[in-house]
PDB file of N, CA and C in Angstrom:
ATOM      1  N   UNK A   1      94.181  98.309  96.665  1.00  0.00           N
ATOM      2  CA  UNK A   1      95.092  97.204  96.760  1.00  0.00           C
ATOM      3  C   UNK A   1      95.036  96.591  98.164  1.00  0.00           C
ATOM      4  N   UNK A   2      94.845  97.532  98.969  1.00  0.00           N
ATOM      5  CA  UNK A   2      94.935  96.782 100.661  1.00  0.00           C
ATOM      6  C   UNK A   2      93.770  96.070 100.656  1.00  0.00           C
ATOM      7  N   UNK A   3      92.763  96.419 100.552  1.00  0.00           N
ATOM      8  CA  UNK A   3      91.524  95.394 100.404  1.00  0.00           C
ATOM      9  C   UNK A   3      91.458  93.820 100.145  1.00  0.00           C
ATOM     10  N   UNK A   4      92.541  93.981  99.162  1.00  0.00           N
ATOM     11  CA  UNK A   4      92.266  92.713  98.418  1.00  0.00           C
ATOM     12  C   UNK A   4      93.601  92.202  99.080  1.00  0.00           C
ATOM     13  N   UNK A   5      94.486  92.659  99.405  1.00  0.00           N
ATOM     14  CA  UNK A   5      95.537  92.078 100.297  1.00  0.00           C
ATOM     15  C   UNK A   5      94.495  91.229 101.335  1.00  0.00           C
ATOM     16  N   UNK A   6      94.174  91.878 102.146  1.00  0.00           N
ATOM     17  CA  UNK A   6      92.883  91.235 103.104  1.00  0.00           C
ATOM     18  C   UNK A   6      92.078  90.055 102.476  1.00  0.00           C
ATOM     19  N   UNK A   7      91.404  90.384 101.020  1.00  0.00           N
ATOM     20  CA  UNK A   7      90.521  89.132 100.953  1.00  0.00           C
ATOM     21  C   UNK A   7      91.316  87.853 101.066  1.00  0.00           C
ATOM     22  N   UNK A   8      92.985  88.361 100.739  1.00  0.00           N
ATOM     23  CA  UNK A   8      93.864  87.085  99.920  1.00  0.00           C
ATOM     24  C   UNK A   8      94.207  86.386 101.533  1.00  0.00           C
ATOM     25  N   UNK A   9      94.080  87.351 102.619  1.00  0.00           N
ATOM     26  CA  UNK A   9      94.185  86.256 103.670  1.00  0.00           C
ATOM     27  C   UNK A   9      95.254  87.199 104.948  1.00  0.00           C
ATOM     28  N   UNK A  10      95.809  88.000 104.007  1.00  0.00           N
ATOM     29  CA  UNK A  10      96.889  88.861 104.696  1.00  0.00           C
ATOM     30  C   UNK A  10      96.375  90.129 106.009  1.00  0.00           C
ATOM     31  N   UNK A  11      97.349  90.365 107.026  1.00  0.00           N
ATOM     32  CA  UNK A  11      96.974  91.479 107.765  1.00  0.00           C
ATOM     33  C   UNK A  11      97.437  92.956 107.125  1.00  0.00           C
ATOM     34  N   UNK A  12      96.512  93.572 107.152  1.00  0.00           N
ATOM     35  CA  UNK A  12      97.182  94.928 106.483  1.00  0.00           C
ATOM     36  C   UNK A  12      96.947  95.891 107.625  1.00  0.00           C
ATOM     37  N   UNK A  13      98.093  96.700 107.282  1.00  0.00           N
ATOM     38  CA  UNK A  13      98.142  98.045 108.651  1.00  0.00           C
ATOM     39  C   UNK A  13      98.395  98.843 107.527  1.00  0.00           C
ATOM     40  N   UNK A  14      97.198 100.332 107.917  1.00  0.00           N
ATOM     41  CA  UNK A  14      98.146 100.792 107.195  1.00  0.00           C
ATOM     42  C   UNK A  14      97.886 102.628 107.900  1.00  0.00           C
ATOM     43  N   UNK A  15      99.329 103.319 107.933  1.00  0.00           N
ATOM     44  CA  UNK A  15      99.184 104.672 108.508  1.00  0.00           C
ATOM     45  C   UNK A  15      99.358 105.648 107.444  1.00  0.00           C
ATOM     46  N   UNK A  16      99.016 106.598 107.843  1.00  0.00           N
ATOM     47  CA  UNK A  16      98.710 107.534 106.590  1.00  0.00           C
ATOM     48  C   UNK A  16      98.548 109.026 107.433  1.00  0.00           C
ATOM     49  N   UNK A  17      98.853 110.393 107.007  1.00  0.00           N
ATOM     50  CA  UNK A  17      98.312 111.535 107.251  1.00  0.00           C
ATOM     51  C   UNK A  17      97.518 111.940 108.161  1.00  0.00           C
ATOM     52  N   UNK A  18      97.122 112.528 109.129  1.00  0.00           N
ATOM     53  CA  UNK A  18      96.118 113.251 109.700  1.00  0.00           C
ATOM     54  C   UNK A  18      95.840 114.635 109.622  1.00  0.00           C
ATOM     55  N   UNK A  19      94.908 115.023 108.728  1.00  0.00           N
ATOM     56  CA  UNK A  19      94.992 116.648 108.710  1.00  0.00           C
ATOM     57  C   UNK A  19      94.792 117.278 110.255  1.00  0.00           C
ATOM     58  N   UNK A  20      93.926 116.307 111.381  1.00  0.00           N
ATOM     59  CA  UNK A  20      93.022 117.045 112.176  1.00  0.00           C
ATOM     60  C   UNK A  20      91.988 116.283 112.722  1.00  0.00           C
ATOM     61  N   UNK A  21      91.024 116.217 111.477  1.00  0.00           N
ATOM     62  CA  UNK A  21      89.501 116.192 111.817  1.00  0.00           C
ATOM     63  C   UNK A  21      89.362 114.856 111.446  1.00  0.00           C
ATOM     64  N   UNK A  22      89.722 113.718 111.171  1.00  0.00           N
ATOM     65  CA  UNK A  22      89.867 112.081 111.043  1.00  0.00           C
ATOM     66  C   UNK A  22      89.958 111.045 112.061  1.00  0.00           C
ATOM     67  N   UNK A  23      89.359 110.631 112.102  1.00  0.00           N
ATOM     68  CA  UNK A  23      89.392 109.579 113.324  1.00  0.00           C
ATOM     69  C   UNK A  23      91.543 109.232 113.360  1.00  0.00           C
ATOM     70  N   UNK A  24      91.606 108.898 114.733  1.00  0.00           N
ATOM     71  CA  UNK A  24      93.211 108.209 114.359  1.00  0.00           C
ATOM     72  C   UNK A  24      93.265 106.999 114.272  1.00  0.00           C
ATOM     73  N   UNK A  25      92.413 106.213 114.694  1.00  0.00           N
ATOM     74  CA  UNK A  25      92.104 104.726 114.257  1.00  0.00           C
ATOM     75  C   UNK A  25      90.931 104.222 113.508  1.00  0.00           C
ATOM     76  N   UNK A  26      90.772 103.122 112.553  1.00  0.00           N
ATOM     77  CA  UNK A  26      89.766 102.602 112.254  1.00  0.00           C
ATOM     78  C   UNK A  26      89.933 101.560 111.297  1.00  0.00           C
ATOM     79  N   UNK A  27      88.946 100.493 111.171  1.00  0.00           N
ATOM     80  CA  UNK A  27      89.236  99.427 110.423  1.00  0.00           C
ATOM     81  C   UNK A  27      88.386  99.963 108.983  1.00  0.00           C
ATOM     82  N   UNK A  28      88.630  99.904 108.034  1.00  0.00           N
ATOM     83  CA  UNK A  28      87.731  99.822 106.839  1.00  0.00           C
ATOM     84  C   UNK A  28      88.246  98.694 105.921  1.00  0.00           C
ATOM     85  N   UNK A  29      87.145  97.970 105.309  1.00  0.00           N
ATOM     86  CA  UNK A  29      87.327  96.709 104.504  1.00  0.00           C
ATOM     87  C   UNK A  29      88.367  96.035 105.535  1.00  0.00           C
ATOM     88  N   UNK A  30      88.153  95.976 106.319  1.00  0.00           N
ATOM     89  CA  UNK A  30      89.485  94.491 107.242  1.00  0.00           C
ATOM     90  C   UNK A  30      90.634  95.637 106.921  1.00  0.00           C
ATOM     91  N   UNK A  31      91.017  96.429 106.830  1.00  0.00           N
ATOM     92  CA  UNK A  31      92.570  97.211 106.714  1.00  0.00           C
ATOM     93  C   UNK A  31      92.326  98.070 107.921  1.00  0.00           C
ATOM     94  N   UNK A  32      93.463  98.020 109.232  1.00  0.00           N
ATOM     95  CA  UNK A  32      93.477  98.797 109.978  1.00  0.00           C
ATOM     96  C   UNK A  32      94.376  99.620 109.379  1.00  0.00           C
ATOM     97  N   UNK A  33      93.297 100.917 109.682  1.00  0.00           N
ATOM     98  CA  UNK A  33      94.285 102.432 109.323  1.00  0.00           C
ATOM     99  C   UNK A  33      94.440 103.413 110.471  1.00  0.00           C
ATOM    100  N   UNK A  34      95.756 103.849 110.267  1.00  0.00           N
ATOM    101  CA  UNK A  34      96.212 104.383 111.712  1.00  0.00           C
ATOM    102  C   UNK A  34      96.547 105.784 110.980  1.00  0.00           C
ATOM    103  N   UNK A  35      95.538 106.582 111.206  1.00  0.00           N
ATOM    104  CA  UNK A  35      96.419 108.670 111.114  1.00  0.00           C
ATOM    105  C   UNK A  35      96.476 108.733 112.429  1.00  0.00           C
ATOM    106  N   UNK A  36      97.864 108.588 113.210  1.00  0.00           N
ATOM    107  CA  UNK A  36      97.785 109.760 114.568  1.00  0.00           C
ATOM    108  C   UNK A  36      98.196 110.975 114.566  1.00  0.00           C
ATOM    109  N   UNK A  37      97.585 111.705 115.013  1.00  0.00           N
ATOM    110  CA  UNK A  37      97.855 113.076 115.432  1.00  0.00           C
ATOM    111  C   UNK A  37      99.830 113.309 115.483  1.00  0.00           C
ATOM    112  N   UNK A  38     100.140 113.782 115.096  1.00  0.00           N
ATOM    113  CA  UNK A  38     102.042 114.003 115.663  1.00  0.00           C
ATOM    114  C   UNK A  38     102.187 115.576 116.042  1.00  0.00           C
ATOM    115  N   UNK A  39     102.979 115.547 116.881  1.00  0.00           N
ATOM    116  CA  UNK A  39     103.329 116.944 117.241  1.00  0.00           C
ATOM    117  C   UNK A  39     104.402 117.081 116.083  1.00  0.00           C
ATOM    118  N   UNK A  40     104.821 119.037 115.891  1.00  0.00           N
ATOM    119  CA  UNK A  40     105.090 119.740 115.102  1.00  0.00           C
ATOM    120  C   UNK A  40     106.711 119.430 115.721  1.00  0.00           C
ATOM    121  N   UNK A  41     107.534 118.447 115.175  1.00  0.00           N
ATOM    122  CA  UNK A  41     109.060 118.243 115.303  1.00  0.00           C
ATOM    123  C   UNK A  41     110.026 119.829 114.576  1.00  0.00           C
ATOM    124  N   UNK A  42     108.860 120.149 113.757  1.00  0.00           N
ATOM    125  CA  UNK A  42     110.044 120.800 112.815  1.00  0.00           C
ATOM    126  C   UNK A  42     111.063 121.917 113.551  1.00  0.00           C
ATOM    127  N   UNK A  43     110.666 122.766 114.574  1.00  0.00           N
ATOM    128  CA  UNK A  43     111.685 123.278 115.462  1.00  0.00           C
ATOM    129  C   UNK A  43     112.465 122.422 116.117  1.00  0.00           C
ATOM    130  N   UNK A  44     112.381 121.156 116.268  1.00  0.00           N
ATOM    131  CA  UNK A  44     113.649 120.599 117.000  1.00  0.00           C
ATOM    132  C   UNK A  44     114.308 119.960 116.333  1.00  0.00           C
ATOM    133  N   UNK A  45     113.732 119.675 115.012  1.00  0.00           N
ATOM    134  CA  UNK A  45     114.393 118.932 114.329  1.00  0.00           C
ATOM    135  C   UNK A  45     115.908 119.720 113.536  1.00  0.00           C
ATOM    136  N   UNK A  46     116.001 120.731 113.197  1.00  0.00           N
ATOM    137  CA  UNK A  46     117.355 121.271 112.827  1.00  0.00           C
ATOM    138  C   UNK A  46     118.317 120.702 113.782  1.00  0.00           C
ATOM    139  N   UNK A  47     117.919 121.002 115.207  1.00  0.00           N
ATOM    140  CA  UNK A  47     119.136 120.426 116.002  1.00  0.00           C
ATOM    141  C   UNK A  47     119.820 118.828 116.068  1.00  0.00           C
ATOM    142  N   UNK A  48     119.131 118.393 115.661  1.00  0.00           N
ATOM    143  CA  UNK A  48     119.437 116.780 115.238  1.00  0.00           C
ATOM    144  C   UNK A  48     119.514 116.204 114.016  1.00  0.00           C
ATOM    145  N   UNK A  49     119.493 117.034 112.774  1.00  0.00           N
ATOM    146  CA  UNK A  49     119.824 116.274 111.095  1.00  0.00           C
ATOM    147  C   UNK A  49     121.067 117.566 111.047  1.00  0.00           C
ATOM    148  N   UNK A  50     121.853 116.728 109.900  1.00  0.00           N
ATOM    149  CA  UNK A  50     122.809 117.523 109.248  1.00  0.00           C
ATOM    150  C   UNK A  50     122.406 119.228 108.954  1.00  0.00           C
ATOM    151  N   UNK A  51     123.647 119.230 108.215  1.00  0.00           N
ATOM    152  CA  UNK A  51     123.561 120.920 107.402  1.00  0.00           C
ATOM    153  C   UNK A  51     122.396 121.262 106.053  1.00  0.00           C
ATOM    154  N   UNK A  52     122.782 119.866 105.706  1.00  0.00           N
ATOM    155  CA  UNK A  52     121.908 119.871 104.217  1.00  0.00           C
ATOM    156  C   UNK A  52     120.604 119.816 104.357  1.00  0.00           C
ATOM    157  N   UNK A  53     120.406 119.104 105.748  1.00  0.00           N
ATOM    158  CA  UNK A  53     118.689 118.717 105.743  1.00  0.00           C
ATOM    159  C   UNK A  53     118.186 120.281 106.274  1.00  0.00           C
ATOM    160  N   UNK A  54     118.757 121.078 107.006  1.00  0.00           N
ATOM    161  CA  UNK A  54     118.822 122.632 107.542  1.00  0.00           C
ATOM    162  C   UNK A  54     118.348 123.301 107.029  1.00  0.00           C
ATOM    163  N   UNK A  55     119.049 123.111 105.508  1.00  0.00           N
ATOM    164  CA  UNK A  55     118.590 124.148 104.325  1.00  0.00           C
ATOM    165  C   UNK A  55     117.269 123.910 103.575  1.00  0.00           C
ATOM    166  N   UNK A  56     116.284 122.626 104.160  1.00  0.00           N
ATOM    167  CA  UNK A  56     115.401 122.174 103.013  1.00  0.00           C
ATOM    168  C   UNK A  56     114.189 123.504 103.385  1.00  0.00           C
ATOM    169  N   UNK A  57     114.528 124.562 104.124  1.00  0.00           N
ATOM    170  CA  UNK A  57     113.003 125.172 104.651  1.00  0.00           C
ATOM    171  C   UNK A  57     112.176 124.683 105.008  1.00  0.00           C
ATOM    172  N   UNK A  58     110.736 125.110 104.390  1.00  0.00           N
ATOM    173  CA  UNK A  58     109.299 124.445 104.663  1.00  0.00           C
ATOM    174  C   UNK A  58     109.773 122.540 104.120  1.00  0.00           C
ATOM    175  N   UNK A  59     110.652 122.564 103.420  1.00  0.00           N
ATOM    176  CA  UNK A  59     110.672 120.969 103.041  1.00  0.00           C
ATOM    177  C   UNK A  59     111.035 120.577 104.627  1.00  0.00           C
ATOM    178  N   UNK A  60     111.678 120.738 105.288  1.00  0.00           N
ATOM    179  CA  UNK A  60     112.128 120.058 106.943  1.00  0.00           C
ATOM    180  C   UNK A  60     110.552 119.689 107.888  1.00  0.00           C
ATOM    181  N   UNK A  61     109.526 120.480 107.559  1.00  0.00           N
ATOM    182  CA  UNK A  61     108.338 119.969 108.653  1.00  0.00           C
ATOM    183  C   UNK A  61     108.172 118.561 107.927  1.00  0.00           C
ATOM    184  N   UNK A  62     107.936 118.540 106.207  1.00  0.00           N
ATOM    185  CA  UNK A  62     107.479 117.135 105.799  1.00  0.00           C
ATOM    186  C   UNK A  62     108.265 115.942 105.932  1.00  0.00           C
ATOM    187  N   UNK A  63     109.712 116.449 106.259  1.00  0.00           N
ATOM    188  CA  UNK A  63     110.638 115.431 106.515  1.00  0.00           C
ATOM    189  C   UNK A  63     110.215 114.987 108.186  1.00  0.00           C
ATOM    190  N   UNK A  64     110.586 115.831 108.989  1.00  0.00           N
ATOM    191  CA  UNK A  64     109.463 115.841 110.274  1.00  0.00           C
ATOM    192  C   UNK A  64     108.544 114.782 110.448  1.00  0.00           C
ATOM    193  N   UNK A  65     107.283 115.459 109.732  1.00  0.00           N
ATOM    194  CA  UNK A  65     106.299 114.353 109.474  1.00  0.00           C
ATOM    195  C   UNK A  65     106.594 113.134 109.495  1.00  0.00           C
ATOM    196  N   UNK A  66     107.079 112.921 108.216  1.00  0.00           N
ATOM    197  CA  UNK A  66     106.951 111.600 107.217  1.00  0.00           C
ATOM    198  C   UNK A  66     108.130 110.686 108.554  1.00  0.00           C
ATOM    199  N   UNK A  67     109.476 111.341 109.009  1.00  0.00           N
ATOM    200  CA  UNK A  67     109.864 110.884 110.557  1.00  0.00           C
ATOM    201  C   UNK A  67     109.389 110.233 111.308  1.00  0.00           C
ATOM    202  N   UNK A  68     108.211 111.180 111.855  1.00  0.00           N
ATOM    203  CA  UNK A  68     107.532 110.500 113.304  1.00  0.00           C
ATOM    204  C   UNK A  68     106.682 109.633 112.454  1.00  0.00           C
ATOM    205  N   UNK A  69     106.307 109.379 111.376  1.00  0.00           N
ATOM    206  CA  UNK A  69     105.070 108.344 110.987  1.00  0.00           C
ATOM    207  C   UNK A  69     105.900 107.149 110.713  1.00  0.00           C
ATOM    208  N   UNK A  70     106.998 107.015 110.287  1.00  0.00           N
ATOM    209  CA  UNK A  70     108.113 105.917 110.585  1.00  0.00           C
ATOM    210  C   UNK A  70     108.403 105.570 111.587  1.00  0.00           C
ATOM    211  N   UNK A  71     108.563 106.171 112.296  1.00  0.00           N
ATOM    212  CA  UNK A  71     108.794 105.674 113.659  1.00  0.00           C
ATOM    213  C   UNK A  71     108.102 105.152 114.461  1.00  0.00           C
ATOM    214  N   UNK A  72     106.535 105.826 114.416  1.00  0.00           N
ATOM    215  CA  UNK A  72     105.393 105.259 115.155  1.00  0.00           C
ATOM    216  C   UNK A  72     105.051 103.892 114.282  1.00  0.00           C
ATOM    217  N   UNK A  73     105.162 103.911 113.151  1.00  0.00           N
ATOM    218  CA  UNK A  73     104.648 102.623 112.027  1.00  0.00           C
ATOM    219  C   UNK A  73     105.799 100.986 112.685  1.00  0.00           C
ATOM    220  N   UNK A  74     106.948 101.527 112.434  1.00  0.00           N
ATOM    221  CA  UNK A  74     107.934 100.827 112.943  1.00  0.00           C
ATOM    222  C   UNK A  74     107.654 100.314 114.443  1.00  0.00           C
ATOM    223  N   UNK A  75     107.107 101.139 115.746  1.00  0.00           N
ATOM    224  CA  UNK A  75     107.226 101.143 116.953  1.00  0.00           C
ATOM    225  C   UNK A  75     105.606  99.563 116.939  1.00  0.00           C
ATOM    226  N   UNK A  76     104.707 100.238 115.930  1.00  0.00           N
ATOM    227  CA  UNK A  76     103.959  99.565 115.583  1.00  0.00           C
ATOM    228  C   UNK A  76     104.195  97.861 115.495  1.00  0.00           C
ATOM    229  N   UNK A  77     105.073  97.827 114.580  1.00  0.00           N
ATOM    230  CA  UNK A  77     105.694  96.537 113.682  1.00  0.00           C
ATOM    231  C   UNK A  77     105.834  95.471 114.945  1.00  0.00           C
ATOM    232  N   UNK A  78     106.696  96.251 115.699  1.00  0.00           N
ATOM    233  CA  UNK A  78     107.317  95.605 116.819  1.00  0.00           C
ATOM    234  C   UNK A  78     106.983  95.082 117.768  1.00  0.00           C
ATOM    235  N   UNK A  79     105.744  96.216 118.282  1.00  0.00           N
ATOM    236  CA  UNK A  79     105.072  95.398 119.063  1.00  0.00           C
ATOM    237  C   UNK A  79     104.346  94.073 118.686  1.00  0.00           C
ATOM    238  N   UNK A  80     103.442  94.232 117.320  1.00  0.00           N
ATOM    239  CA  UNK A  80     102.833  93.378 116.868  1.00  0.00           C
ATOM    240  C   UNK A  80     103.812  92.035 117.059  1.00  0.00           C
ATOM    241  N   UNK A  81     105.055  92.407 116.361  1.00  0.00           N
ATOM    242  CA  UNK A  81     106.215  91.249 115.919  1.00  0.00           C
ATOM    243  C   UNK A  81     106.182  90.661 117.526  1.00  0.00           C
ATOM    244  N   UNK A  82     106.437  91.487 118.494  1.00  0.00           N
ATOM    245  CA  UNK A  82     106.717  90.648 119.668  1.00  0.00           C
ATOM    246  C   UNK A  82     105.559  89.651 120.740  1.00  0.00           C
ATOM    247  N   UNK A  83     104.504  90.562 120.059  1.00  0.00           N
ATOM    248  CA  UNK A  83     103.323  89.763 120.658  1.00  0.00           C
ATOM    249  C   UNK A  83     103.061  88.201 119.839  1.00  0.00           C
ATOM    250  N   UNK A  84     102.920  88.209 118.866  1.00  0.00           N
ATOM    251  CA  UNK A  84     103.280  87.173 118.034  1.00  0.00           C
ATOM    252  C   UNK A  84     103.985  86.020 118.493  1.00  0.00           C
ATOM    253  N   UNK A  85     105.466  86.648 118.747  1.00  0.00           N
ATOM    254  CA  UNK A  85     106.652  85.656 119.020  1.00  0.00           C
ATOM    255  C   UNK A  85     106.097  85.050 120.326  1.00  0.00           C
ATOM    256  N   UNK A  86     105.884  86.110 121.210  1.00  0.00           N
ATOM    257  CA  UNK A  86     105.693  85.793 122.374  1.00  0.00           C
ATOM    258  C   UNK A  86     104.286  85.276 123.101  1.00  0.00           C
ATOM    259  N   UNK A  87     104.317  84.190 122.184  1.00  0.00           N
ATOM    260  CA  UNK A  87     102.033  83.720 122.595  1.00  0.00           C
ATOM    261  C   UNK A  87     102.241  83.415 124.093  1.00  0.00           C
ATOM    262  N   UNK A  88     101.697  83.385 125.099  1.00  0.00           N
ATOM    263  CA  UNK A  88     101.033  82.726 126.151  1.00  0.00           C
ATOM    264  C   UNK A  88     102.108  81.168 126.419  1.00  0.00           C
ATOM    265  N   UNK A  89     101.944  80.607 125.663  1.00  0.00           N
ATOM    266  CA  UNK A  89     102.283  78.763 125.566  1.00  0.00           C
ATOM    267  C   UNK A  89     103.838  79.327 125.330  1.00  0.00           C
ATOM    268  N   UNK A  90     104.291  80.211 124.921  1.00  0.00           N
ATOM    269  CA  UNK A  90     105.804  80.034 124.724  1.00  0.00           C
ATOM    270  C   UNK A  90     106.689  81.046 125.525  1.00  0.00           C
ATOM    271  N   UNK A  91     105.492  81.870 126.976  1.00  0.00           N
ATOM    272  CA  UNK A  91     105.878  82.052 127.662  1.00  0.00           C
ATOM    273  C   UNK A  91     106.049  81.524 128.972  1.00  0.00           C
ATOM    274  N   UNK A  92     107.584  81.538 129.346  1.00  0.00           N
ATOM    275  CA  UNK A  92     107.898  80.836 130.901  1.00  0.00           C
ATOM    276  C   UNK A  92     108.040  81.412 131.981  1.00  0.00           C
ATOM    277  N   UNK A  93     107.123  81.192 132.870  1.00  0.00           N
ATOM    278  CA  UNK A  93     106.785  82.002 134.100  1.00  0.00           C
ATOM    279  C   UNK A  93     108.343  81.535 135.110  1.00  0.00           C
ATOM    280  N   UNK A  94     109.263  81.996 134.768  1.00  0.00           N
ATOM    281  CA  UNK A  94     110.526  81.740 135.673  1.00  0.00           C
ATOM    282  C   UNK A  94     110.145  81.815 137.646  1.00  0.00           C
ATOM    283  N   UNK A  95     109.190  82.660 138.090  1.00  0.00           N
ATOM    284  CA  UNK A  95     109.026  82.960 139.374  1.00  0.00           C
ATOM    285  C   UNK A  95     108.516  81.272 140.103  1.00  0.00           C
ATOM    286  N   UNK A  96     107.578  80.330 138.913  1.00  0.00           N
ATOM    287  CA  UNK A  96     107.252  79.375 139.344  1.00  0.00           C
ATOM    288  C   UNK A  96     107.615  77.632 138.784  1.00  0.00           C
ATOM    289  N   UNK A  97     108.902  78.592 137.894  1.00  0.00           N
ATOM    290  CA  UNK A  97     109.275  77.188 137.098  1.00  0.00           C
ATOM    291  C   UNK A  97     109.995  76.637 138.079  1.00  0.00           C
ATOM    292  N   UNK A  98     110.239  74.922 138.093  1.00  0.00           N
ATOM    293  CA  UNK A  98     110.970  74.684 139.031  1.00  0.00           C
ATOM    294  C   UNK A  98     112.522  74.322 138.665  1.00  0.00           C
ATOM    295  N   UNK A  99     113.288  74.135 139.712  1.00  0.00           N
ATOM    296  CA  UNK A  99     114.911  74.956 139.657  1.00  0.00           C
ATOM    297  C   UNK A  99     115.104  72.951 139.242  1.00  0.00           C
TER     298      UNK A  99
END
């Protein structure tokens, strides 16, 4: 489906899993795909979710996971979003604008 998102004209990002041994960046068919590496949250993470999320066991590393890949995806979004907003021509150099 991302492929053809691309032929239709669209930017596709897309992040996904890293076992390890995968590149963490790369373009295939025009779709940038992002696996980065994440460190292992799941010990710190009890101290910061509720009671209920406490009890999920081995379910708490994938919550973990699937966490930091939101967050980095999101951290992603943003930058993109702000580079965008912010082209060159619609930035104002205040140090030399005049008063």
């Amino acid at each position: 489906m991302a492929p053809m998102l691309v032929r239709k004209g669209h930017d596709v990002t897309l992040f996904t899993i890293n076992p390890g041994d995968l590149l963490t960046s790369e373009v295939h068919q025009g779709v940038e795909i992002h696996r980065p590496k994440i460190i292992d949250m799941s010990d710190a993470f009890p101290l910061l979710v509720a009671t209920d999320l406490r009890n999920w066991g081995t379910g708490l590393k994938f919550f973990a996971d699937v966490f930091a890949y939101n967050l980095l995806s999101a951290t992603k979004f943003l930058n993109e979003l702000v580079k965008k907003l912010l082209k060159p021509s619609r930035v104002v150099n205040y140090s030399t604008a005049s008063i």
